[in-house]
Protein backbone atom coordinates (compact mmCIF):
# COMPACT_ATOMS: atom_id res chain seq x y z
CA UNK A 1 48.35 18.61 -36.13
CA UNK A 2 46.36 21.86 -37.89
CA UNK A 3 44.25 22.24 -35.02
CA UNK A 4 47.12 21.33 -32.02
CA UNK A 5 49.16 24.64 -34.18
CA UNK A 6 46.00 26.85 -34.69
CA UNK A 7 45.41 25.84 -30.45
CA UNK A 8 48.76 26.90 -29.40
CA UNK A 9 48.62 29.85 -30.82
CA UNK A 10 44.72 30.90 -29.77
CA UNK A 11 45.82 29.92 -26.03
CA UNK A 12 48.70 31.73 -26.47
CA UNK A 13 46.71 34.77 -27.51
CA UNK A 14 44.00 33.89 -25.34
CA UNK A 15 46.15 34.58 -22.59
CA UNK A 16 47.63 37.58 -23.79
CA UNK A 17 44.10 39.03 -23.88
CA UNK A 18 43.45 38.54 -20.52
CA UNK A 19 46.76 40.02 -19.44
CA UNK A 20 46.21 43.00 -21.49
CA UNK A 21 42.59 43.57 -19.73
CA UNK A 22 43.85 43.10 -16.45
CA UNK A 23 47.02 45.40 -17.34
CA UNK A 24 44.70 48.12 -18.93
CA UNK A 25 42.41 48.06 -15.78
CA UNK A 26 44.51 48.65 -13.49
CA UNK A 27 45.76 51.19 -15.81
CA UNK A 28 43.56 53.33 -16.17
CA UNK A 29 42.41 53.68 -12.83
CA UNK A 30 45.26 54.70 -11.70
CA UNK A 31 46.42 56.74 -14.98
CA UNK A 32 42.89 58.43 -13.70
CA UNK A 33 43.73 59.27 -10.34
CA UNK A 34 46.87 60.84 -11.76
CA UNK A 35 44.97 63.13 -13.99
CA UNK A 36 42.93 63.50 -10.86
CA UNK A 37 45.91 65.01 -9.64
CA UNK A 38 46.60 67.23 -12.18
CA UNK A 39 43.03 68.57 -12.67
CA UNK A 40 43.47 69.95 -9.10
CA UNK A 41 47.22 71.48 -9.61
CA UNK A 42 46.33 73.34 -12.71
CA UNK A 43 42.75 73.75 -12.17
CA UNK A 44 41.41 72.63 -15.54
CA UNK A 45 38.44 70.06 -16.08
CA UNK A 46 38.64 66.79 -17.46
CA UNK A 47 35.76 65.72 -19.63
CA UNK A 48 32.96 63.29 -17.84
CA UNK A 49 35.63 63.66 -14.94
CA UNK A 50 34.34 63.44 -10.97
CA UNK A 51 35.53 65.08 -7.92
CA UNK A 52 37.61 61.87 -6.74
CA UNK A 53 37.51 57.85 -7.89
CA UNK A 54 35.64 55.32 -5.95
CA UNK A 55 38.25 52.77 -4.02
CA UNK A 56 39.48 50.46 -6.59
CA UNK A 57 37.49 47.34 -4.93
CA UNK A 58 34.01 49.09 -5.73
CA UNK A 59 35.55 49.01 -9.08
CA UNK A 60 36.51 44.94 -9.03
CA UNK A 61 32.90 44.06 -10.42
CA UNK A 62 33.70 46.03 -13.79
CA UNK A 63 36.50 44.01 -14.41
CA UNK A 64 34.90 40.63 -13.89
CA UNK A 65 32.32 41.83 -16.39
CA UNK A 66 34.90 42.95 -18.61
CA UNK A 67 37.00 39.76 -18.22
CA UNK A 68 33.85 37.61 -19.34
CA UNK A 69 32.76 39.74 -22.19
CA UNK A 70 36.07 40.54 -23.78
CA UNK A 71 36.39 37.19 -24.19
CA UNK A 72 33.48 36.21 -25.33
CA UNK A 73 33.36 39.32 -28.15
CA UNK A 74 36.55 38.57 -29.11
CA UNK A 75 35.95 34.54 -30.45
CA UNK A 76 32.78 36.22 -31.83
CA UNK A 77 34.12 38.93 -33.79
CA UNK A 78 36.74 36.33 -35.28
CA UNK A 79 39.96 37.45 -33.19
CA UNK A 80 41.39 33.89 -32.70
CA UNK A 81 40.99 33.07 -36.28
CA UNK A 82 43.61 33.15 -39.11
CA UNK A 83 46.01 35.88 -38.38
CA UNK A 84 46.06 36.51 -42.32
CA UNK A 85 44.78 40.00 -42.27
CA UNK A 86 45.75 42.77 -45.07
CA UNK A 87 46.72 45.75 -42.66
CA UNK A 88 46.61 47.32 -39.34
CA UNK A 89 43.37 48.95 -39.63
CA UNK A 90 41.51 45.57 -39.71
CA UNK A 91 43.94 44.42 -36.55
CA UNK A 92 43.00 47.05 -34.64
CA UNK A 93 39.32 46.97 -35.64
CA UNK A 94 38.83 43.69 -33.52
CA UNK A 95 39.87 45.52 -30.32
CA UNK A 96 38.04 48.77 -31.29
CA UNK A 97 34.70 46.65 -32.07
CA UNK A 98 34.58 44.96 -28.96
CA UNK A 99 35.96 47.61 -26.85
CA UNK A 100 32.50 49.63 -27.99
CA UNK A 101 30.17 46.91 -27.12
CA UNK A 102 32.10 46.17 -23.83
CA UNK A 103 31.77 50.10 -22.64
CA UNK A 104 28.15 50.38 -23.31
CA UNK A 105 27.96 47.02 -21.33
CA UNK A 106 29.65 48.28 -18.25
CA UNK A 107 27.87 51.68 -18.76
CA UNK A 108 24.78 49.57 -18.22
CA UNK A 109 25.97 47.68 -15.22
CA UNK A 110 27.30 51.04 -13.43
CA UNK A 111 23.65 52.71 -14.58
CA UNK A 112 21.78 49.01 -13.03
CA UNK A 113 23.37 48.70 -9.85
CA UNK A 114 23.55 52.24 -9.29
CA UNK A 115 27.46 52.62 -8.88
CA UNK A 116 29.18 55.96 -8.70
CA UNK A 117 31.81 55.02 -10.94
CA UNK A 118 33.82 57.40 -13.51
CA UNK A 119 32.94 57.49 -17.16
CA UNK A 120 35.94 58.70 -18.18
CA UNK A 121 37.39 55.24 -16.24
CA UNK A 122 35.26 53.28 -18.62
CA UNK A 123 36.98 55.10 -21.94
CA UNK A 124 40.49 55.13 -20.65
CA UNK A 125 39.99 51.58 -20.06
CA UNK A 126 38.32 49.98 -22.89
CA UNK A 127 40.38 52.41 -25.26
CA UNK A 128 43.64 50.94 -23.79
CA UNK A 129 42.26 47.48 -24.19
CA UNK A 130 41.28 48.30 -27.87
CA UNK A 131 45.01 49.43 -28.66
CA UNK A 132 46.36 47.01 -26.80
CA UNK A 133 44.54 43.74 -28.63
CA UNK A 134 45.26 45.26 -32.25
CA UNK A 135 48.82 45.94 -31.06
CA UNK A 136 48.99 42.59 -29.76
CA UNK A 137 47.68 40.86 -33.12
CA UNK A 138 49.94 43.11 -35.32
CA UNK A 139 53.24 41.99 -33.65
CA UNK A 140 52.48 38.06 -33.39
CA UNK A 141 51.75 38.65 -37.49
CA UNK A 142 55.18 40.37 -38.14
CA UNK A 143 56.83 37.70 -35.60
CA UNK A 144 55.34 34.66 -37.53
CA UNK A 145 56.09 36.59 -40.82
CA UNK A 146 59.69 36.56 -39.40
CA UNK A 147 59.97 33.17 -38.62
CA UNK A 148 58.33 32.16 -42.22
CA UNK A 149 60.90 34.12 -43.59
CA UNK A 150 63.94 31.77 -42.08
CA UNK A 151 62.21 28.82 -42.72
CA UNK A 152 61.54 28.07 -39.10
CA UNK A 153 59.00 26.19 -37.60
CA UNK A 154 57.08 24.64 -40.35
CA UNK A 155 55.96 21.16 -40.31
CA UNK A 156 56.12 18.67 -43.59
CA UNK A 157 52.85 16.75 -44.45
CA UNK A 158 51.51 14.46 -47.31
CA UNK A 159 48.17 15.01 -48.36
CA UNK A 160 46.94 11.81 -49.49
CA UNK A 161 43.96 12.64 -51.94
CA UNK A 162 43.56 13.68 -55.16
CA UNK A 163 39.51 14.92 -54.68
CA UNK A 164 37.57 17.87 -53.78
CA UNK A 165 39.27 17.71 -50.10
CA UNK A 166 42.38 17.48 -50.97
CA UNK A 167 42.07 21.02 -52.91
CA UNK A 168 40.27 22.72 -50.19
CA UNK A 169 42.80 21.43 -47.91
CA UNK A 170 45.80 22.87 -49.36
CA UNK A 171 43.86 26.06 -50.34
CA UNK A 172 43.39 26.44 -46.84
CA UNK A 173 46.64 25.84 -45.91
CA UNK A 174 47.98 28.25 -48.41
CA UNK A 175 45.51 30.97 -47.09
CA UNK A 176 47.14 30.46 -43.75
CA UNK A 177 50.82 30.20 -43.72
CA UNK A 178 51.06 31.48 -40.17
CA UNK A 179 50.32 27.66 -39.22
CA UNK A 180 53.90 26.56 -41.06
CA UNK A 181 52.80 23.52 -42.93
CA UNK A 182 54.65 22.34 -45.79
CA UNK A 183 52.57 20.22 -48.27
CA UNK A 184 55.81 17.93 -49.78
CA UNK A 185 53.43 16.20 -52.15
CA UNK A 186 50.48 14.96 -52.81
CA UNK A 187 49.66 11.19 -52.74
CA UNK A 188 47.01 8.28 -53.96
CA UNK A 189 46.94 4.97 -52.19
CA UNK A 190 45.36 3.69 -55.90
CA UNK A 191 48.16 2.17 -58.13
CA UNK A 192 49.25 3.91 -61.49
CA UNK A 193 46.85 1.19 -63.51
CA UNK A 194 43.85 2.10 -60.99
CA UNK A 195 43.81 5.87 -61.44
CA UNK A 196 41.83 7.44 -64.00
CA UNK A 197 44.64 9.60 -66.36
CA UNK A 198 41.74 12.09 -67.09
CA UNK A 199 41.32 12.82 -63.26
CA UNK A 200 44.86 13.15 -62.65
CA UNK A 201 45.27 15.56 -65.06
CA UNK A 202 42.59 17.34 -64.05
CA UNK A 203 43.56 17.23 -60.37
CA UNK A 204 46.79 19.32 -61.73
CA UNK A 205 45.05 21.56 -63.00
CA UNK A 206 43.04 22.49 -60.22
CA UNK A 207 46.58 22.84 -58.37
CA UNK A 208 47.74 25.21 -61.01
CA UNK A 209 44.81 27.68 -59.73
CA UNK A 210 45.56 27.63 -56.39
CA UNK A 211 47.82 31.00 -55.15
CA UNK A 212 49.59 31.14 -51.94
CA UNK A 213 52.86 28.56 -50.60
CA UNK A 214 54.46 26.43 -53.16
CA UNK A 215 52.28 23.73 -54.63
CA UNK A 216 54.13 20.46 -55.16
CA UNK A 217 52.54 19.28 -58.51
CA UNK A 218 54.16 15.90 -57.83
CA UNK A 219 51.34 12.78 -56.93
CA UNK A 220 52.72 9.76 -55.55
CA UNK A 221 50.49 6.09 -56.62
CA UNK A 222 50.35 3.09 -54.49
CA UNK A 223 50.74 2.40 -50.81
CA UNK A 224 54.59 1.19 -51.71
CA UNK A 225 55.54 4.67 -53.46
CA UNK A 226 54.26 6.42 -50.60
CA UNK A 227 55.84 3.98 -48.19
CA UNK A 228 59.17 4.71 -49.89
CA UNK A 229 58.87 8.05 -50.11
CA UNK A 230 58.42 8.27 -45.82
CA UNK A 231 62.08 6.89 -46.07
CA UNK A 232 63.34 9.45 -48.25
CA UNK A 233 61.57 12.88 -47.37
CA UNK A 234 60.98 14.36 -43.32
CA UNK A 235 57.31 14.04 -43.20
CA UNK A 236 55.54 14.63 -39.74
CA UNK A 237 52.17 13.48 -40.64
CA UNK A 238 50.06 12.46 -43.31
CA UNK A 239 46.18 13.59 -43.73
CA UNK A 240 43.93 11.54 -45.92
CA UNK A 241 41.26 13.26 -47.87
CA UNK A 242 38.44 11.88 -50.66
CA UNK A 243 38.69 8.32 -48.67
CA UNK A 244 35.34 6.92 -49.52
CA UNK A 245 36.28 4.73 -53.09
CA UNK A 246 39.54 3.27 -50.91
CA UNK A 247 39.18 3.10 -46.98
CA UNK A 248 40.51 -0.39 -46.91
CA UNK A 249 43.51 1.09 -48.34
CA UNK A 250 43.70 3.50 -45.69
CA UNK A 251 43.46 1.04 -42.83
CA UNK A 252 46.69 -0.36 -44.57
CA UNK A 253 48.55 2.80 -44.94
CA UNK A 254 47.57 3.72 -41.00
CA UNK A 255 49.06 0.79 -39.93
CA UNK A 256 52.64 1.56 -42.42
CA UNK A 257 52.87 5.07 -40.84
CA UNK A 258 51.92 3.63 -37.09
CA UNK A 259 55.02 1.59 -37.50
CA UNK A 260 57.14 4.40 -39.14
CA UNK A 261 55.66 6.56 -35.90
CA UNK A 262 54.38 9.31 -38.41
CA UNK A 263 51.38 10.77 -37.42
CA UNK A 264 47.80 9.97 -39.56
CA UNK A 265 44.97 12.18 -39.52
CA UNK A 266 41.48 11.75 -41.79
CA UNK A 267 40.08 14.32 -42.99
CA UNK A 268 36.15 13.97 -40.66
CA UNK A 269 34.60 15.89 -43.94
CA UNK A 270 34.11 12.65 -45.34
CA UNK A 271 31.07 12.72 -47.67
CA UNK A 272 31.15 16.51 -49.84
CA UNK A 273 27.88 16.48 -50.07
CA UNK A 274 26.38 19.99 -50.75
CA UNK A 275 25.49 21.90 -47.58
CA UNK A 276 26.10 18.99 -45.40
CA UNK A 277 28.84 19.68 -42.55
CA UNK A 278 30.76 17.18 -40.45
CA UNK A 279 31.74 17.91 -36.78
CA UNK A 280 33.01 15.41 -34.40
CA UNK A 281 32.39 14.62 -30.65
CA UNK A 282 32.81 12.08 -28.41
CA UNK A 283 30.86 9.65 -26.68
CA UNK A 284 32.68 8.33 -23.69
CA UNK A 285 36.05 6.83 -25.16
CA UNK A 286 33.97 6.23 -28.88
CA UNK A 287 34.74 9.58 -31.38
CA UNK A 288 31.82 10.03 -33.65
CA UNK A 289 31.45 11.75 -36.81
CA UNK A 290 28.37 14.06 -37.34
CA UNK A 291 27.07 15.35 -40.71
CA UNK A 292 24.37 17.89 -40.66
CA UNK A 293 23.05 20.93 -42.84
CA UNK A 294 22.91 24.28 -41.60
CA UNK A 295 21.88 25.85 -39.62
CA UNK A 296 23.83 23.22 -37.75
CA UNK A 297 24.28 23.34 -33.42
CA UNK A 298 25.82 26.66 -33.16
CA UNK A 299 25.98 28.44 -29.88
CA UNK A 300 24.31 31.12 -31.55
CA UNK A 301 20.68 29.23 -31.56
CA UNK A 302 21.01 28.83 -27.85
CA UNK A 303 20.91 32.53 -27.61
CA UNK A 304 18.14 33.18 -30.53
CA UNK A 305 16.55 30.95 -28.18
CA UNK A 306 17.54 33.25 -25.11
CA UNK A 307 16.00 36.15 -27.37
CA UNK A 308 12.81 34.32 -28.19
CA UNK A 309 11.89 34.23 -23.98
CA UNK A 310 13.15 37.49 -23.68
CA UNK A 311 11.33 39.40 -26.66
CA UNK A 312 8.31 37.71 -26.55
CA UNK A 313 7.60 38.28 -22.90
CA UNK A 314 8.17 41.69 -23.09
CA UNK A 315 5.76 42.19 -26.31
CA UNK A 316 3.49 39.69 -25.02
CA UNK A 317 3.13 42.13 -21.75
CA UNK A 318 3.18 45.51 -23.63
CA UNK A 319 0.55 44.21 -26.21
CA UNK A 320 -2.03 42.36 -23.75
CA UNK A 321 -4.14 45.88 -23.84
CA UNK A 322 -4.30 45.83 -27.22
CA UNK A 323 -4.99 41.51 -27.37
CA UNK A 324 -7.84 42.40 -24.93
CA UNK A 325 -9.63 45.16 -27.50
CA UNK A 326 -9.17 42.19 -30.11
CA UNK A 327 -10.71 39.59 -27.93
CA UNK A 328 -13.89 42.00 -27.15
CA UNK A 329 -14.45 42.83 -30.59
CA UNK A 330 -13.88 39.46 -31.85
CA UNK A 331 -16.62 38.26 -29.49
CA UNK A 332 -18.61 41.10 -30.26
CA UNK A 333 -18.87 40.88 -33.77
CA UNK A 334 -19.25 37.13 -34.87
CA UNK A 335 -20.39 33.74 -32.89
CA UNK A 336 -17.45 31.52 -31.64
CA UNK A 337 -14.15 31.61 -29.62
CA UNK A 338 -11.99 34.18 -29.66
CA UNK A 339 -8.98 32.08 -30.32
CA UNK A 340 -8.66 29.69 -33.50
CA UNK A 341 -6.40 26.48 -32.44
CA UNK A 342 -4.61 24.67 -35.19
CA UNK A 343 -2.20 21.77 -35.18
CA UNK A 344 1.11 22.90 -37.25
CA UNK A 345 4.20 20.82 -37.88
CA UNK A 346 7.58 22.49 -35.95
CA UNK A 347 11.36 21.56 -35.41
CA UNK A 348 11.69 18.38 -37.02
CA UNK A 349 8.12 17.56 -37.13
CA UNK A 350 6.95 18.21 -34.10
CA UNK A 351 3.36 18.84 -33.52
CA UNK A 352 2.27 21.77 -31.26
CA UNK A 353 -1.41 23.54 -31.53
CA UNK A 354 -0.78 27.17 -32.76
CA UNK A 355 -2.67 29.76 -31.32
CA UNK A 356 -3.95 32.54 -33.07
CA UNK A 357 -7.27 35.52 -33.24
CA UNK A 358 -10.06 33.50 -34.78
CA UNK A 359 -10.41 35.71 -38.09
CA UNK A 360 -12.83 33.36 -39.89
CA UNK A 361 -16.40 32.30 -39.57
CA UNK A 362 -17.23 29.59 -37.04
CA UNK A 363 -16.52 26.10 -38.93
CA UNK A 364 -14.41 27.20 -41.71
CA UNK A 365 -12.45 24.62 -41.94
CA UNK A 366 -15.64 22.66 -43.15
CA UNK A 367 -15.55 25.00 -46.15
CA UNK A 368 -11.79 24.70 -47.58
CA UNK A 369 -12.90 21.62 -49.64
CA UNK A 370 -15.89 23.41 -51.67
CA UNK A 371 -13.34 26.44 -52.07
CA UNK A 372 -10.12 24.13 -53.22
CA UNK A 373 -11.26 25.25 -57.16
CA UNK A 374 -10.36 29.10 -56.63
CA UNK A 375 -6.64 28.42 -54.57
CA UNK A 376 -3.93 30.57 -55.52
CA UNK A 377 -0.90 29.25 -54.44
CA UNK A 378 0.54 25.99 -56.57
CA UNK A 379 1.16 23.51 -54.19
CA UNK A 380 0.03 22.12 -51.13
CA UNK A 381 -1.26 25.58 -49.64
CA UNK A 382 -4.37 27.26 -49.92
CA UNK A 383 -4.82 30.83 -49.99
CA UNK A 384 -7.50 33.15 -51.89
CA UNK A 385 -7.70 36.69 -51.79
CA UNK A 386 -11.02 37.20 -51.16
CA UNK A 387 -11.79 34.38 -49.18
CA UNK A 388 -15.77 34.39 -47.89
CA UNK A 389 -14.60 33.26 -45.06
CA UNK A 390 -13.05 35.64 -43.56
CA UNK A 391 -14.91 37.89 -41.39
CA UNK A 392 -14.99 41.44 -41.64
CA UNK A 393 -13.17 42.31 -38.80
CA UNK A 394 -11.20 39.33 -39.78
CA UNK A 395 -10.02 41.06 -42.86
CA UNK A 396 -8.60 43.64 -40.77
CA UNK A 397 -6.68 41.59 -38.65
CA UNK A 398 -5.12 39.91 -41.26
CA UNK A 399 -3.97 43.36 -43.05
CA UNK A 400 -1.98 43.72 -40.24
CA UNK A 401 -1.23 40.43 -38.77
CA UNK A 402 -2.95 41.18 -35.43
CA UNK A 403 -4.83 37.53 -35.81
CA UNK A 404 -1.34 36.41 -35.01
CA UNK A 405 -0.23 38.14 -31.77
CA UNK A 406 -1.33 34.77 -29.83
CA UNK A 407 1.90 33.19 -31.08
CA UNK A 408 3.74 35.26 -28.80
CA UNK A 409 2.81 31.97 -26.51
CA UNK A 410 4.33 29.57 -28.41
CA UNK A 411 7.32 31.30 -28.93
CA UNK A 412 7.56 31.81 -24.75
CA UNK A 413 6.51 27.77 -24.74
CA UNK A 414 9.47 27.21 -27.57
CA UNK A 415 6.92 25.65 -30.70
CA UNK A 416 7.71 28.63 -32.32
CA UNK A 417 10.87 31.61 -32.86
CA UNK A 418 10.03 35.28 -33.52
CA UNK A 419 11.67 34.72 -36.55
CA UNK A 420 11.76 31.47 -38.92
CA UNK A 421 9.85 28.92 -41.46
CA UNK A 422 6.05 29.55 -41.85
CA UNK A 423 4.71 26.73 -39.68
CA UNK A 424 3.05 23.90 -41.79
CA UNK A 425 0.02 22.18 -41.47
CA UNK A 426 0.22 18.53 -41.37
CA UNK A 427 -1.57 18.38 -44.47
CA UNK A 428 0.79 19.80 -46.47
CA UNK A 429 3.61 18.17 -44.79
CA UNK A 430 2.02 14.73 -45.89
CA UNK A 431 2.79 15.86 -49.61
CA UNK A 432 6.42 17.59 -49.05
CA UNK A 433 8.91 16.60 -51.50
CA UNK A 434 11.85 14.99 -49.65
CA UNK A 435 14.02 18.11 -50.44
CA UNK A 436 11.03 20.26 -48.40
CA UNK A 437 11.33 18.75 -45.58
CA UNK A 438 14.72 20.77 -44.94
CA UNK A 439 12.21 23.57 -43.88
CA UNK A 440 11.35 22.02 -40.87
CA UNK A 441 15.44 21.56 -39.68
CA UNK A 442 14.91 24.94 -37.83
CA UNK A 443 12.00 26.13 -35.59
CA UNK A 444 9.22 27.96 -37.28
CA UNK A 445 8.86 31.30 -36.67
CA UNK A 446 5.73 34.23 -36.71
CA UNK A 447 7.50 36.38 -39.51
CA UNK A 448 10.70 35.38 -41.90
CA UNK A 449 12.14 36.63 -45.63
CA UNK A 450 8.90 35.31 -47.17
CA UNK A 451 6.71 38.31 -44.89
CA UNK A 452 8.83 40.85 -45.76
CA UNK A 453 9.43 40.00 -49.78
CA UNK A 454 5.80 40.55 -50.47
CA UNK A 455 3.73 37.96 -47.73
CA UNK A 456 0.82 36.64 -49.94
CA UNK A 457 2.27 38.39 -53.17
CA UNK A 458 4.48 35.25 -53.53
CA UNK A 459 2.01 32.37 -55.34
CA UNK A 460 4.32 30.11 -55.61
CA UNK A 461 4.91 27.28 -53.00
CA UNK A 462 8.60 26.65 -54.81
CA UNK A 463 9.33 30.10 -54.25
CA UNK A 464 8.32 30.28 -50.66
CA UNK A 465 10.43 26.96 -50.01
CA UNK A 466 13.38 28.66 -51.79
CA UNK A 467 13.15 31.71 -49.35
CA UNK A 468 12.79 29.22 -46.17
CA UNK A 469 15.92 27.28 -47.23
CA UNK A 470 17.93 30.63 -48.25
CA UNK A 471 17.18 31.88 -44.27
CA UNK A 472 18.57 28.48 -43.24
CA UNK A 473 21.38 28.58 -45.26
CA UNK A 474 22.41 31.80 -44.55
CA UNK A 475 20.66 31.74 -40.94
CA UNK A 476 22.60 34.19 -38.66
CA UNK A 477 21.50 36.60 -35.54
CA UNK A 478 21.46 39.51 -38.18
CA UNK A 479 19.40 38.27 -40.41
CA UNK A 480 17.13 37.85 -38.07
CA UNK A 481 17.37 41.37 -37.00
CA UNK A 482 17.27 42.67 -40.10
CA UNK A 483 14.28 40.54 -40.90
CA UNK A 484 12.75 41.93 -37.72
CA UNK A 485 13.06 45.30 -38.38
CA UNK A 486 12.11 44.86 -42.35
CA UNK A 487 8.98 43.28 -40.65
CA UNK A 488 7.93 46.19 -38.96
CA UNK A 489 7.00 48.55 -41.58
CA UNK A 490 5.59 45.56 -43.67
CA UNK A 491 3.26 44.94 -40.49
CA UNK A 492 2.13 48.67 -40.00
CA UNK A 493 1.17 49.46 -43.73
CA UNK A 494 -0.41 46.00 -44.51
CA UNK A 495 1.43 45.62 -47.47
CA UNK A 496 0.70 41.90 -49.42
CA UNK A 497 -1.89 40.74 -46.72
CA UNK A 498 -5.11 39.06 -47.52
């Protein structure tokens, strides 16, 4: 019943959206040809103006474009979320933020395909499209306020839970009141004798925090209170949260409200465990709950993914000149291949051989054993700072992580991400803690918050796990461009490399 409300009303808006683009197209080309009109009465100029408009089917192509990205911007920059905003600015900033990115968009399809299409077309439109989405939000907010006000179309639930879930449930319903829900009580299918006093009162308490609707303070106990209580109060549904300690009891209060014909939802959030989210799908007519840490299966990874292919082509092309010089010198200056091949642990413990500029003496791997004694980092990884090792033109390469360009391959090939975990060895994996092993939920990348908060300055194998899980955690398409771009200057002065 939340998400059939919340539905309605994104459809509804969803709709609206398009009408308004398609309203605001047409709009401005036309309000253009009028001020075409004018131009030529009273002779004056009109800024990034041209001496007539293309026929309005050579301009079709920009409004398929527009249709497409509109609408994707718009779920992006949170425009079908809760309408619970503080003023009209922030309305009106939706439109206005996706209006930008959608004119530099079509500025860059009229500049690819080489279309002789007006400029000032482009800002007439998307400016009318900006106004038009923020007016849009701003009017269904004062019309829901308006109904809210009457006491019009709310909806009466019992949240059945006294846990964790049952206080971010109504805190969430109190944050959004444009859904009308009315929370009539609060309910536990334990009896009186069954129910810890001490958690009771400390569920009320937790209640007396909250801000927002009216919080009934009132808990029904047992399955036979509640079942009275559907006689004597309008409730539409009931949602069951904390269910773990009494499912059977659930199955038995289902099967009360089937036969009363009120509606029973369970909350899929079932185990609170930490980071852990639940999603559900289904698998043919079977619904199945999933529970998973972040980063999760956003949409978003699909594209990082998308980003990978493209970036690393292009620097892998631009930087081949540069991969050749290595490869000369590299032969040039020590016996052995130019490339050093090493098996490394990725997504979920995949093996893949990474590829990088061999920046040691021939065999060193022979030599880690006699050279365990002078390791720097605690842990299972070994690094020392003046490793004898490393060859001299090898210690340059590191400086500036030019040994590493080769993993432009395996982030084409998809072993690896421009940005993410340092990619273990399976050594070290072999001696992970279970709570490590979280790094390897998300594809390893060539550079990630470790590189750019001091690369081999950090000594600490705890601390480099810490900064691994915090990108995870907080894992989003700006971080990684900001990590990217942090990563540059880190690169170019050398700064922490060994």
């Amino acid at each position: 019943m939340l998400k059939e409300n919340w539905r309605a009303l994104k459809r509804i808006e969803q709709l609206c959206d398009n009408l308004i683009i398609i309203i605001a197209f047409f709009s401005a080309y036309y309000g253009r040809s009028s001020l075409l009109f004018w131009d030529d009465y009273f002779g004056f100029d009109i800024p990034f103006g041209g001496a007539q408009l293309a026929p309005l089917k050579d301009y079709l192509i920009l409004l398929f474009v527009a249709l497409i990205s509109y609408n994707v911007l718009l779920s992006m920059s949170g425009a079908y979320n809760s309408m619970r905003l503080n003023n009209g600015w922030q309305l009106l900033r939706i439109g206005f933020f996706s209006s930008l990115i959608v004119f530099f968009l079509l500025s860059g399809v009229i500049f690819i395909l080489k279309l002789d299409l007006s400029r000032s077309f482009l800002i007439l439109f998307t400016l009318t499209v900006a106004f038009g989405v923020g007016l849009l939000r701003y009017l269904v907010l004062l019309l829901l306020r308006f109904w809210r006000a009457r006491g019009k179309n709310f909806r009466s639930i019992i949240i059945c839970g006294i846990g964790d879930q049952a206080l971010r449930l109504m805190r969430e319903i109190a944050a959004r009141p444009e859904l009308g829900i009315r929370v009539r009580s609060f309910a536990d299918l334990r009896s009186a004798s069954d129910i810890a006093p001490a958690d009771l009162v400390a569920f009320k308490l937790s209640l007396g925090k909250l801000s927002g609707l009216a919080i009934p303070k009132r808990v029904i106990q047992g399955i036979e209170a509640i079942d009275s209580a559907l006689s004597e109060y309008v409730v539409d549904e009931i949602i069951f949260t904390d269910v773990v300690e009494v499912m059977p009891l659930v199955r038995d209060m289902i099967a009360i409200c089937a036969e009363r014909g009120v509606r029973t939802t369970i909350a899929a959030d079932i185990f609170s465990v930490g980071l852990i989210k639940s999603g559900i799908s289904h698998f043919g007519g079977m619904p199945l709950i999933h529970f998973q840490t972040p980063p999760g299966d956003r949409w978003e990874l699909a594209l990082k993914r998308w980003i990978d292919i493209v970036c690393g082509s292009i620097l892998l092309v631009l930087l081949l000149p540069l991969m050749a010089l290595i490869a000369i010198l590299i032969k040039l200056t020590s016996p052995g291949p130019v490339l050093y091949v090493q098996k490394r642990v990725g997504l979920n413990g995949r093996l893949f051989d990474l590829y990088k500029f061999r920046s040691m003496y021939q065999d060193a791997d022979k030599m880690q054993k006699e050279l365990l004694q002078y390791n720097e980092m605690s842990g299972p990884v070994f690094k020392m700072k003046h490793d004898p090792r490393v060859t001299k033109l090898g210690k340059i390469l590191r400086k500036f992580s030019l040994d590493e360009l080769p993993q432009l391959y395996n982030v084409i090939r998809g072993d690896m991400s421009l940005v993410g975990p340092r990619p273990p060895i399976p050594g070290e994996v072999s001696v992970y803690e279970r709570s490590d092993r979280r790094r390897l939920s998300m594809r390893p990348g060539m550079t990630c918050i470790w590189q750019v908060s001091g690369r081999n300055k950090i000594n600490s194998f705890d601390s480099w796990v810490k900064l691994d899980l915090e990108y995870i955690d907080n894992w989003s398409l700006a971080l990684d461009l900001w990590i990217m771009l942090k990563t540059i200057p880190v690169v170019l002065i050398g700064a922490g490399a060994r």
